[in-house]
Protein backbone atom coordinates (compact mmCIF):
# COMPACT_ATOMS: atom_id res chain seq x y z
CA UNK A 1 -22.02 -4.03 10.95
CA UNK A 2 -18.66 -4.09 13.15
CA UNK A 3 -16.31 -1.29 13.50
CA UNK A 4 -14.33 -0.70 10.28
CA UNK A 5 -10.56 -1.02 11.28
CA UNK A 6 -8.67 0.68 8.23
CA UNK A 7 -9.37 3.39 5.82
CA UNK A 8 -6.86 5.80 5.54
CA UNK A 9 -3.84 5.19 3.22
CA UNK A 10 -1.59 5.88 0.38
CA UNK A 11 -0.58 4.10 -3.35
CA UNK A 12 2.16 4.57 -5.40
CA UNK A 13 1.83 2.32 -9.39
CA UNK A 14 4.86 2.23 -11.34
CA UNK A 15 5.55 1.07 -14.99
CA UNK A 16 7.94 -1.58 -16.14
CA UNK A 17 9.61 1.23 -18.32
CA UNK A 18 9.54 3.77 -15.26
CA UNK A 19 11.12 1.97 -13.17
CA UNK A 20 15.19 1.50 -12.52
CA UNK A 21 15.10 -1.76 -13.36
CA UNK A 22 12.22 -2.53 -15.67
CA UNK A 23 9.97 -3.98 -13.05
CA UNK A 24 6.35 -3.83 -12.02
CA UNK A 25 5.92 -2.30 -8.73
CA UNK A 26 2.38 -1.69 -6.62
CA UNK A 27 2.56 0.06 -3.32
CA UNK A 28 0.55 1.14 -0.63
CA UNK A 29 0.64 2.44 3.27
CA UNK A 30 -1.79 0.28 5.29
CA UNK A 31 -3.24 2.94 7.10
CA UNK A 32 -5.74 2.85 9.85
CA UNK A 33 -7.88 4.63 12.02
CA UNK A 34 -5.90 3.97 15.32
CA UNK A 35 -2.10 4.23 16.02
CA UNK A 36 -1.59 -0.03 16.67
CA UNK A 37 -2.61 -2.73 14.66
CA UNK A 38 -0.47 -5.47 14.95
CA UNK A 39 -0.04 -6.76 11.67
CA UNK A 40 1.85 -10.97 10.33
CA UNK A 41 3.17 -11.94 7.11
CA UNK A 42 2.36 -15.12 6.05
CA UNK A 43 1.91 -17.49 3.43
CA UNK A 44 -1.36 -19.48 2.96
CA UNK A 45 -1.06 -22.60 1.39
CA UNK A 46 -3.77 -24.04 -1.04
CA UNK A 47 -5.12 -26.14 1.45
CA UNK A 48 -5.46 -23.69 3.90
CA UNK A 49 -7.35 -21.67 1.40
CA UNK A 50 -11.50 -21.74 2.53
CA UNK A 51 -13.79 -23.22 -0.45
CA UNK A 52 -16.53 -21.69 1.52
CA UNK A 53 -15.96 -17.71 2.44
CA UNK A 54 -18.06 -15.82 5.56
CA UNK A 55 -17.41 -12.34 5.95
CA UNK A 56 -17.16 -11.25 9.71
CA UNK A 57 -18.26 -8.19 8.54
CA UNK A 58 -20.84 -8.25 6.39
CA UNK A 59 -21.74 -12.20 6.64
CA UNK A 60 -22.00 -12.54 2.87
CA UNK A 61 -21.03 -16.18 1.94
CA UNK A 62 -19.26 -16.89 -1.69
CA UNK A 63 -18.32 -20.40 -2.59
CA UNK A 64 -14.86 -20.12 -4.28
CA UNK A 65 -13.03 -22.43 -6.62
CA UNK A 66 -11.70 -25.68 -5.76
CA UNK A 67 -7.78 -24.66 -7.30
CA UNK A 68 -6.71 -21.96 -5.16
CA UNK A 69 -2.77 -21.21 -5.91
CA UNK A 70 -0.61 -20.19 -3.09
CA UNK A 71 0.17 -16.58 -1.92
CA UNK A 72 1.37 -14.48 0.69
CA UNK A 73 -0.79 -12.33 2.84
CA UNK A 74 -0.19 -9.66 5.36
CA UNK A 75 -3.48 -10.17 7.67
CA UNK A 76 -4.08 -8.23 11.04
CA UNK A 77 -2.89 -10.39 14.37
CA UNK A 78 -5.93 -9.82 16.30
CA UNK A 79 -8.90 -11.57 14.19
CA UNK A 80 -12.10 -10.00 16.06
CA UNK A 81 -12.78 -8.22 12.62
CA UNK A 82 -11.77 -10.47 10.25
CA UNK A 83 -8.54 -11.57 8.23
CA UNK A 84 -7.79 -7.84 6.21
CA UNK A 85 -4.88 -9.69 3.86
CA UNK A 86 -4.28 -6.35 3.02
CA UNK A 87 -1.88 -7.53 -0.01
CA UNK A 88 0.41 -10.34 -1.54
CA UNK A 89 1.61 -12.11 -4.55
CA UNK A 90 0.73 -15.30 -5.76
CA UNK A 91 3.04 -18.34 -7.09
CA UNK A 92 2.13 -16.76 -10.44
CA UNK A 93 3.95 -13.57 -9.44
CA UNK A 94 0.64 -11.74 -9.70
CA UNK A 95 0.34 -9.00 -7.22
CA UNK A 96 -2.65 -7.42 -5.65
CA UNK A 97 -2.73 -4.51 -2.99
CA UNK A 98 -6.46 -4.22 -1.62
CA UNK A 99 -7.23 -1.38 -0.52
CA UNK A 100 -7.18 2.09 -0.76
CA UNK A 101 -10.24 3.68 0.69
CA UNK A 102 -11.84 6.13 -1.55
CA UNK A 103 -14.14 9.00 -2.08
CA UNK A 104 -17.64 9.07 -3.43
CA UNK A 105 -20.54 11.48 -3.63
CA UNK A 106 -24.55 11.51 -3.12
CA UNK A 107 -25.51 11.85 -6.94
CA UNK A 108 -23.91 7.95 -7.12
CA UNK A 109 -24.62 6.79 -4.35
CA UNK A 110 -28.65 7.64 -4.75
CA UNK A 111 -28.07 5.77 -8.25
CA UNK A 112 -26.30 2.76 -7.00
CA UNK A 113 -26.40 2.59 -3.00
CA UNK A 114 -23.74 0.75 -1.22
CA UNK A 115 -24.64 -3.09 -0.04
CA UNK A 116 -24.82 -3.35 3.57
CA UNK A 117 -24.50 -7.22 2.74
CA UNK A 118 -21.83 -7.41 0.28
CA UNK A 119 -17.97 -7.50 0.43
CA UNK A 120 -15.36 -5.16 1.56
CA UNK A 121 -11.84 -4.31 2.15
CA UNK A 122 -11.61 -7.23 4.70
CA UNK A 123 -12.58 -9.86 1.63
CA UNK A 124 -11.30 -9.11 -1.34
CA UNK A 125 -7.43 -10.55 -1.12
CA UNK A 126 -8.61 -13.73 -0.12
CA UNK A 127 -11.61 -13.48 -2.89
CA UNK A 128 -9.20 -12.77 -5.87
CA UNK A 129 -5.43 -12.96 -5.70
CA UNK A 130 -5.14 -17.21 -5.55
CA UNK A 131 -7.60 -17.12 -8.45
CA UNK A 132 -5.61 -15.18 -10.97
CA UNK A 133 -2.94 -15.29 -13.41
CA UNK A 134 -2.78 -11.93 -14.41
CA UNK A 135 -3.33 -8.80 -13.69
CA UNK A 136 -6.28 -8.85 -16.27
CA UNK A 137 -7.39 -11.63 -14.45
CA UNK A 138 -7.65 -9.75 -11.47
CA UNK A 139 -8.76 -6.80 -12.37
CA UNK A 140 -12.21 -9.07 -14.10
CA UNK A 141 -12.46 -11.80 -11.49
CA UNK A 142 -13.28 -8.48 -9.10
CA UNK A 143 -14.68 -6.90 -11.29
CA UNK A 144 -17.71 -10.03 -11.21
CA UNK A 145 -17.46 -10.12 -7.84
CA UNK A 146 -18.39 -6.65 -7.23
CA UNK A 147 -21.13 -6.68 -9.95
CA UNK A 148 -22.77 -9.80 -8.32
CA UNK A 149 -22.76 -9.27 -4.56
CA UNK A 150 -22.14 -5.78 -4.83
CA UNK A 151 -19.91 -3.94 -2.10
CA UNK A 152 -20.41 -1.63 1.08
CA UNK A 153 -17.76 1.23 0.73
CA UNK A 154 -15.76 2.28 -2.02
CA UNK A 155 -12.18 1.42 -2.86
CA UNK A 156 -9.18 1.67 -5.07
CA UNK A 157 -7.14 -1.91 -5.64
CA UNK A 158 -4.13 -2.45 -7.78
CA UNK A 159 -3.27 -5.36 -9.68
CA UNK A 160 0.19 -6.19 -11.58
CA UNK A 161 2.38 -8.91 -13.12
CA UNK A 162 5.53 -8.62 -14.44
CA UNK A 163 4.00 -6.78 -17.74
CA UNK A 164 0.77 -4.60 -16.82
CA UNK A 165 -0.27 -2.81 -13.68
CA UNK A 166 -3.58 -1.70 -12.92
CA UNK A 167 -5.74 0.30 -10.88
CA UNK A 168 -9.54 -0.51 -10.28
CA UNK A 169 -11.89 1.61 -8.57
CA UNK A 170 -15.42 0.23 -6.91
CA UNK A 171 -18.43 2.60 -7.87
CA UNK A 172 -21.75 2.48 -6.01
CA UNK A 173 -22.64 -1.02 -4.69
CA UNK A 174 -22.28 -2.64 -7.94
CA UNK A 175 -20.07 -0.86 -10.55
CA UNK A 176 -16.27 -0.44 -11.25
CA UNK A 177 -13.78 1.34 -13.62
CA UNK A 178 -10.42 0.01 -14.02
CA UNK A 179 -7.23 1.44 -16.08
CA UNK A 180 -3.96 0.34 -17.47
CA UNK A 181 -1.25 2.35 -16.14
CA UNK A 182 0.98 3.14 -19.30
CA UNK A 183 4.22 1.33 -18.83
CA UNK A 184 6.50 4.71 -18.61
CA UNK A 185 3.90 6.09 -15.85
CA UNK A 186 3.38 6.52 -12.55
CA UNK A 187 0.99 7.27 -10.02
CA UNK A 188 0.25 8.91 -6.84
CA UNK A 189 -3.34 7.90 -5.04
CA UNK A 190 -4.66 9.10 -2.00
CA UNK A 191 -7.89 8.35 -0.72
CA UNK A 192 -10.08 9.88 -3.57
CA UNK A 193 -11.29 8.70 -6.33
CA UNK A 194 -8.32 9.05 -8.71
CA UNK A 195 -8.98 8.14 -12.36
CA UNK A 196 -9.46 11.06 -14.63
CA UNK A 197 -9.71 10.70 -17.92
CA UNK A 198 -11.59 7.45 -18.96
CA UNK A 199 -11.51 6.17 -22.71
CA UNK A 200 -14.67 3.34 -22.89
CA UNK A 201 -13.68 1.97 -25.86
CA UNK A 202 -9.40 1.48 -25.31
CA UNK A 203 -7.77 -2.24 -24.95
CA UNK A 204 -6.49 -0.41 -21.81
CA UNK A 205 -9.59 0.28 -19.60
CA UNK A 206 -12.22 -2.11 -18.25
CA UNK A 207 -14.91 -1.40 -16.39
CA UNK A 208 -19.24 -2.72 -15.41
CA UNK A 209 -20.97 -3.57 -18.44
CA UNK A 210 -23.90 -0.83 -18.08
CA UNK A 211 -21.15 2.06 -16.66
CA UNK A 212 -21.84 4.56 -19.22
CA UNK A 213 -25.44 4.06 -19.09
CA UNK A 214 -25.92 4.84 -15.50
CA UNK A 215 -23.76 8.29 -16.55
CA UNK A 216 -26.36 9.39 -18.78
CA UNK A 217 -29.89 7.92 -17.29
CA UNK A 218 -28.67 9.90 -13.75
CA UNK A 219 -27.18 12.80 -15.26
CA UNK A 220 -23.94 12.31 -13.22
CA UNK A 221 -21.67 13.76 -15.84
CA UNK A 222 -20.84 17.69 -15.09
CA UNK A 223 -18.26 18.33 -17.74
CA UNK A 224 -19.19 20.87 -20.46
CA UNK A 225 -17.39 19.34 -22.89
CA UNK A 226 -18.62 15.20 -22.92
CA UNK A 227 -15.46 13.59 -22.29
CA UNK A 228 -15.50 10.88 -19.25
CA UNK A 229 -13.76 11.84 -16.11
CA UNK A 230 -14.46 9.19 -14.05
CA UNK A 231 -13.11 11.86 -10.50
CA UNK A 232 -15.50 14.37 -11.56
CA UNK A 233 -18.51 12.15 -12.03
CA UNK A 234 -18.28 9.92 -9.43
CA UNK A 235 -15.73 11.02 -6.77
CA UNK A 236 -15.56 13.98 -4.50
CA UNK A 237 -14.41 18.01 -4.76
CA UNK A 238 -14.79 18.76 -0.73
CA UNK A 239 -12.56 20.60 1.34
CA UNK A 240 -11.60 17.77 3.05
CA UNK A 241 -10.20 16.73 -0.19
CA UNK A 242 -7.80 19.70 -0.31
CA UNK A 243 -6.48 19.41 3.12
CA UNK A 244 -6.50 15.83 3.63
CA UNK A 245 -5.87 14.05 0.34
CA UNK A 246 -5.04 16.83 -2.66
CA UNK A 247 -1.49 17.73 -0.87
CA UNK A 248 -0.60 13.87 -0.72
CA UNK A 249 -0.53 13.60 -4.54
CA UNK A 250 0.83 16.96 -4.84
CA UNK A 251 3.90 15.96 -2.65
CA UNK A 252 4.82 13.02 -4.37
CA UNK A 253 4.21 14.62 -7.67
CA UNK A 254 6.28 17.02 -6.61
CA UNK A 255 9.40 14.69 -5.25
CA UNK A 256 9.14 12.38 -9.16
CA UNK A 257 8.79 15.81 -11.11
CA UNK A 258 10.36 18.64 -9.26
CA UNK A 259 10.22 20.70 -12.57
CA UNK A 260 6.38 20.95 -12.28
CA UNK A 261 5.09 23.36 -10.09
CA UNK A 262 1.47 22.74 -8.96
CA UNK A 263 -1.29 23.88 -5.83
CA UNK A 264 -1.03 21.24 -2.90
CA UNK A 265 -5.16 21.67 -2.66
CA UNK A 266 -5.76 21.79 -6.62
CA UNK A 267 -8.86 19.10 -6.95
CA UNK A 268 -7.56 18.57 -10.70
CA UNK A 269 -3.73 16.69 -10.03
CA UNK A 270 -3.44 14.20 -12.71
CA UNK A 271 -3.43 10.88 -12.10
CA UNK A 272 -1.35 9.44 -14.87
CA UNK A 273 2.61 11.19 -14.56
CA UNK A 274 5.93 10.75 -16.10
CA UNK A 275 8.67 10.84 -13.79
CA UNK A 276 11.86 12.75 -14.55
CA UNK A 277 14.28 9.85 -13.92
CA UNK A 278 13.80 6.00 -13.32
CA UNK A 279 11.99 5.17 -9.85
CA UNK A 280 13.38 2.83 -7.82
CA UNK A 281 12.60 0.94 -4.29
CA UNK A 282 14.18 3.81 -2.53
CA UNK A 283 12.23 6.48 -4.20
CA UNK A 284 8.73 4.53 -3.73
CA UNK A 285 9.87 4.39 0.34
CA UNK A 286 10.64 7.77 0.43
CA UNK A 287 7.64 9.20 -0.50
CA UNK A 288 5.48 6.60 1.30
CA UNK A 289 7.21 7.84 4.55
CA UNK A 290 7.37 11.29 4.19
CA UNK A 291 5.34 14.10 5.69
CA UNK A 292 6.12 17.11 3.73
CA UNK A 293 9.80 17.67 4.03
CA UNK A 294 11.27 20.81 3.35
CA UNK A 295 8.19 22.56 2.97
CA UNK A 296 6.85 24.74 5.62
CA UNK A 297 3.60 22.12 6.33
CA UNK A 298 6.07 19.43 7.62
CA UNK A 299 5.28 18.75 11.09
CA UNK A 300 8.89 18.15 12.46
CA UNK A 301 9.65 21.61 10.13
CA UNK A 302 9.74 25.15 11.31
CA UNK A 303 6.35 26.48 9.83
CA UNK A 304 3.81 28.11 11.71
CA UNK A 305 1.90 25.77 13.84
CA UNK A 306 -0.86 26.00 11.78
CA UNK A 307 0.76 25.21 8.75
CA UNK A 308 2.34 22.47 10.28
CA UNK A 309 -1.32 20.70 10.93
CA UNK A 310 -2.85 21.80 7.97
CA UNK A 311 -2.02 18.99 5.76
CA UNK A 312 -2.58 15.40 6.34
CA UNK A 313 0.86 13.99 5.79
CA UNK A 314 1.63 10.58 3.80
CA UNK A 315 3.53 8.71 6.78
CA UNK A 316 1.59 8.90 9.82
CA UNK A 317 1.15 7.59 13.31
CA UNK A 318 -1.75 5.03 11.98
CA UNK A 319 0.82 3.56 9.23
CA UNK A 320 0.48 -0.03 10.13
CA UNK A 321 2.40 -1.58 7.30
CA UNK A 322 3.97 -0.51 3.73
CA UNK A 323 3.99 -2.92 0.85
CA UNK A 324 6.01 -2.43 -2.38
CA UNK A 325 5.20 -5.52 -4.13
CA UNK A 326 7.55 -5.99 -6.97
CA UNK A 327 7.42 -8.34 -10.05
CA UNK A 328 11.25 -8.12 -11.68
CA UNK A 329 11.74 -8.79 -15.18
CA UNK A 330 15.55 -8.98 -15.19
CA UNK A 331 15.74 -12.56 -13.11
CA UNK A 332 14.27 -15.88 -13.33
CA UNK A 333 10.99 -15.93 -12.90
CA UNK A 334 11.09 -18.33 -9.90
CA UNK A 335 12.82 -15.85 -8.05
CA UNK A 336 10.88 -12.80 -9.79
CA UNK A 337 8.09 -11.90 -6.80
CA UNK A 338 9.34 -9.70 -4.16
CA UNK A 339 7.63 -8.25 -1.39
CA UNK A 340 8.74 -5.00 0.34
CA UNK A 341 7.53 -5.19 3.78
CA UNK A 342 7.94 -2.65 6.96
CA UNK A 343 5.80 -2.23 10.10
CA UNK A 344 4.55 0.35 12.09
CA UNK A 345 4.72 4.47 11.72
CA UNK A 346 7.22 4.50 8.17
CA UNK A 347 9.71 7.52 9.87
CA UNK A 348 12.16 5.89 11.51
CA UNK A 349 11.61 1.95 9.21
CA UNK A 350 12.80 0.35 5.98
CA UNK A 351 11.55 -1.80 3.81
CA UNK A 352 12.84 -5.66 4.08
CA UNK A 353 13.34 -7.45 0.40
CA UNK A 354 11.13 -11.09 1.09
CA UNK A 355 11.34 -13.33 -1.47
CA UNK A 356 7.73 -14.49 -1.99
CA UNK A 357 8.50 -18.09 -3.80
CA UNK A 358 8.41 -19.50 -0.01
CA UNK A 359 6.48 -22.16 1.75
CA UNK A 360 6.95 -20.10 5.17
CA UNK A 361 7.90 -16.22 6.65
CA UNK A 362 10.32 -15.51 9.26
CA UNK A 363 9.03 -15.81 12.71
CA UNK A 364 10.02 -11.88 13.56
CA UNK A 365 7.44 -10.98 10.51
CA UNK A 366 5.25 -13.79 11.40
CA UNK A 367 4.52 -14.70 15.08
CA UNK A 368 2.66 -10.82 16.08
CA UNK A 369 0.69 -10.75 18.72
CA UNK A 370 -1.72 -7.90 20.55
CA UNK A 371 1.11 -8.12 23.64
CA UNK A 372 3.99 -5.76 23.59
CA UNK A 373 7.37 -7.93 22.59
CA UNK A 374 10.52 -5.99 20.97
CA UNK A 375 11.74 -9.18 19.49
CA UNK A 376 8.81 -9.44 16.96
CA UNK A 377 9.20 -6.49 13.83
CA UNK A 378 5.84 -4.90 14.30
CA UNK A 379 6.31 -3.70 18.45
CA UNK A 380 9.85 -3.09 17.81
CA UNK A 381 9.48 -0.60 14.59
CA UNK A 382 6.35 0.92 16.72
CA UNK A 383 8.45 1.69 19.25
CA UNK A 384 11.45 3.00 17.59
CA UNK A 385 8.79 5.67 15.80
CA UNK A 386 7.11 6.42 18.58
CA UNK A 387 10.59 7.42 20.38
CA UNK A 388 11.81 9.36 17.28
CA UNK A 389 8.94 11.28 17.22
CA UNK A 390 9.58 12.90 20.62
CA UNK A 391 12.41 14.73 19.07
CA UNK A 392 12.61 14.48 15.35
CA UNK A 393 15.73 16.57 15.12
CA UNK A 394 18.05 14.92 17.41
CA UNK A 395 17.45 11.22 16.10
CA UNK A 396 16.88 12.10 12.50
CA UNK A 397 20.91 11.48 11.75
CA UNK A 398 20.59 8.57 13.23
CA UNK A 399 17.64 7.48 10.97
CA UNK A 400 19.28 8.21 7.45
CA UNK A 401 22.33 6.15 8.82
CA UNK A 402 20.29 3.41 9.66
CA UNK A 403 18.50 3.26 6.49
CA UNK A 404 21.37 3.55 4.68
CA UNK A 405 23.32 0.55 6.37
CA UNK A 406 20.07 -1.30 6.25
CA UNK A 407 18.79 -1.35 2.56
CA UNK A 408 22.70 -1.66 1.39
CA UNK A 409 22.78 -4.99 3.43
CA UNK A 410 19.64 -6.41 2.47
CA UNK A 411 20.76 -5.27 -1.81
CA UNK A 412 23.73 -7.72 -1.08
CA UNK A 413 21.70 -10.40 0.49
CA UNK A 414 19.15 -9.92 -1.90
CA UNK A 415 22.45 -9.75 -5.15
CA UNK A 416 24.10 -12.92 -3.47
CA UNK A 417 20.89 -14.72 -3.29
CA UNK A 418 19.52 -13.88 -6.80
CA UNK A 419 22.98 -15.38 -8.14
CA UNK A 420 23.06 -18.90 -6.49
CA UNK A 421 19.36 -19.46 -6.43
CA UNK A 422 19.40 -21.86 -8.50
CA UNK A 423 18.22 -25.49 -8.05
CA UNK A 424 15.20 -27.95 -7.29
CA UNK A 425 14.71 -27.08 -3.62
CA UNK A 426 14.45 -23.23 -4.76
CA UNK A 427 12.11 -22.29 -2.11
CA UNK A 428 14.06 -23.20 0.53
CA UNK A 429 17.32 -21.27 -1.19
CA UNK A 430 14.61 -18.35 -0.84
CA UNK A 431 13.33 -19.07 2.88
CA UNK A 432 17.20 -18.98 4.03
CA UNK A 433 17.63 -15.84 2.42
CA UNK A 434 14.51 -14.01 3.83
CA UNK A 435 15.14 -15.08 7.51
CA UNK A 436 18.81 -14.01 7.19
CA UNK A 437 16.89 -10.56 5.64
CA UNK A 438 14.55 -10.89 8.37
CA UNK A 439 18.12 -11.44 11.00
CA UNK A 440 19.34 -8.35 9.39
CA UNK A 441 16.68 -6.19 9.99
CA UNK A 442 15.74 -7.14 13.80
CA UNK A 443 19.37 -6.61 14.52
CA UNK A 444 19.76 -3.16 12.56
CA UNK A 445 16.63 -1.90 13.80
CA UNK A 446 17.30 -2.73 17.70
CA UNK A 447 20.92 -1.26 17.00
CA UNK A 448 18.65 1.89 16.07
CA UNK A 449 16.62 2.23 18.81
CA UNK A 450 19.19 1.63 21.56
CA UNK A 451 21.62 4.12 20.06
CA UNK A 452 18.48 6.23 20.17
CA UNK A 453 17.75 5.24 23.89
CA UNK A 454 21.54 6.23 24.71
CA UNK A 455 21.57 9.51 22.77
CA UNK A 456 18.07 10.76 24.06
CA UNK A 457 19.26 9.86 27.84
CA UNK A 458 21.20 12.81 27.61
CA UNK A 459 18.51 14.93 26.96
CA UNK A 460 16.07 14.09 29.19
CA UNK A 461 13.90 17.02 30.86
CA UNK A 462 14.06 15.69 34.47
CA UNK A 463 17.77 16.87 34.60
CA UNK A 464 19.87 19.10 36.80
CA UNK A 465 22.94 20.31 36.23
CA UNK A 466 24.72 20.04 39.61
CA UNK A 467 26.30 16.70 40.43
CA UNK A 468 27.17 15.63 43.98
């Protein structure tokens, strides 16, 4: 089997009623295991849609249906391992975001071994999302999947439409737990297993027909009192957990619900909160960037140096894109799907606001390449991070400025568009407005890191202070 390219990232789920605006939003960092990745955002048309699917991976072949829908895709540039769509939304404005690499441990795994031969993280986008027309729909049609060819690692994936948002976890080779998040909830996942409490028998949880039956014939159930947790049964409690994923959750916990004072390593976090205000874009950025601010384990902060690398922080060098896929409930429905989209280390980013009712994706998003070139988004947002994080302090400033100028411009491109969109030739009202979003963003972001380039000039080590 070839080298596995990703692993290693972070999802936020939010409600309809916990959000600001009453939307559906799924999130995730596309985390890898190497700083680069170029990464294109695309659209795949129905006809460019395979009826017969090869792994590169794995080589398992699945014949798929003969109606695919469109959808939007963000698949790695460099193809030697396979497509990784990583996430999109479909013309039905159903969202998927596949996947978040999870935790296991031996008692499951000796009841339900992985499948060398069946799919993975590299499949399942292309498998599922132009299948579906709801999140239910999703959540199932992988659900089969997994239960017929069975899978080779496990994973978290999140579903939504503009109503429901879920969260489905692979278990073993061939089983799988999903949940409803409650529409006033949100969650925090690292890369754990994260459902808790599991009710078989509610309207709101799905999972593999003969779940509870491999609980009790392997005895995989350690609870004294008989109730399901789903983390404790089939996930992990190691202390790589409390270093490496625990103070993730605990962080972002922390920023939605300040009030509640918890352990960063505590193996027990929930997984279904309740924020203390609405959540907006912004706020679903934020944490998916940060790295423990204003806490004495950030790594730009002024802890000791070993509490500064204790933690594994939530943005990181190996952030190759974030996603905040959003379904709105307060527009037409034509003009409903939005998805979120920055490149690269999330520090020194932001998130652009693409319409996803398109035919086509601007060429600066689009056209990435494994050679270095600062007019496409991914090199130039890698660079811009990897310049900021030679001196955090001096070009942070510059960062929150940036931001802010950034995200107000593309809320008034994104306001003016969602008034006079409108029309029969809607997707092309839509492809206007994401390459002048696209415009926006190439120009703000270059503005960044030559005011950056300027400013750090002056503070250059190979300096001396007498001039001739």
């Amino acid at each position: 089997m070839k080298k596995r390219i990703k692993g290693s990232c972070t999802t936020i789920l939010v409600g309809k009623d916990a959000s600001i605006d009453g939307s559906t939003i799924i999130s995730r960092n596309d985390d890898g295991h190497e700083a680069l990745d170029p990464q294109r955002f695309v659209v795949v048309q129905p006809q460019d849609q395979p009826r017969h699917y090869q792994s590169v991976i794995s080589k398992v072949e699945i014949e798929l249906p003969n109606d695919p829908m469109r959808y939007t895709s963000i698949p790695n540039a460099i193809l030697d391992n396979g497509i990784w769509p990583a996430a999109g939304i479909n013309s039905e404005n159903v969202t998927m975001s596949a996947t978040e690499t999870i935790t296991t441990n031996s008692r499951v795994l000796g009841a339900d071994p992985l499948v060398a031969g069946g799919v993975g993280e590299e499949d399942l986008v292309t498998l599922v999302l132009p299948y579906v027309h709801n999140a239910r729909e999703g959540v199932q049609r992988l659900g089969d999947i997994i239960e017929k060819y069975g899978t080779y690692e496990t994973n978290g994936i999140a579903f939504s439409d503009n109503q429901e948002v879920w969260w489905l976890e692979t278990i073993g080779g061939h089983h799988w737990a999903a949940e409803r998040i409650p529409d006033d909830a949100y969650v925090v996942a690292p890369n754990r297993m994260n459902i808790d409490d599991f009710d078989f028998d509610s309207d709101d949880t799905m999972n593999s027909v003969d779940l509870r039956d491999i609980i009790e014939k392997y005895n995989l159930n350690p609870d004294l009192d008989g109730k399901y947790n789903l983390r404790h049964i089939f996930g992990s409690a190691t202390i790589k957990d409390t270093v490496y994923n625990n103070p993730r959750t605990w962080y972002g916990q922390q920023y939605f619900n300040p009030e509640i004072k918890q352990d960063p390593m505590e193996q027990n976090l929930p997984f279904i909160c309740h924020a203390n205000r609405k959540i907006s874009i912004e706020d679903v950025k934020f944490v998916l960037s940060s790295h423990f601010e204003n806490t004495k384990y950030d790594p730009y902060g002024n802890g000791s140096e070993a509490d500064k690398k204790l933690f594994r922080p939530i943005g990181i060098n190996r952030n190759h894109n974030v996603h905040i896929l959003q379904v709105r409930n307060n527009v037409p429905a034509e003009i409903a799907g939005v998805q979120w989209l920055a490149y690269g280390a999330n520090t020194f980013n932001t998130v652009v606001p693409f319409y996803t009712n398109i035919n086509d994706t601007p060429a600066a998003y689009k056209d990435a390449t494994g050679t270095f070139d600062l007019n496409n988004m991914y090199w130039l947002s890698t660079t811009t991070a990897l310049l900021g994080d030679t001196d955090y302090d001096l070009y942070v400033d510059m960062r929150n400025d940036y931001e802010l100028d950034a995200m107000s411009a593309y809320r008034k491109i994104q306001n003016d568009t969602d008034t006079v969109a409108d029309g029969a030739d809607i997707s092309k009202v839509l492809e206007d407005a994401n390459d002048k979003l696209a415009d926006t963003a190439l120009k703000l972001q270059t503005k960044l890191l030559g005011d950056m380039v300027i400013m750090g000039s002056e503070h250059m080590k190979l300096r001396y202070n007498l001039n001739d």
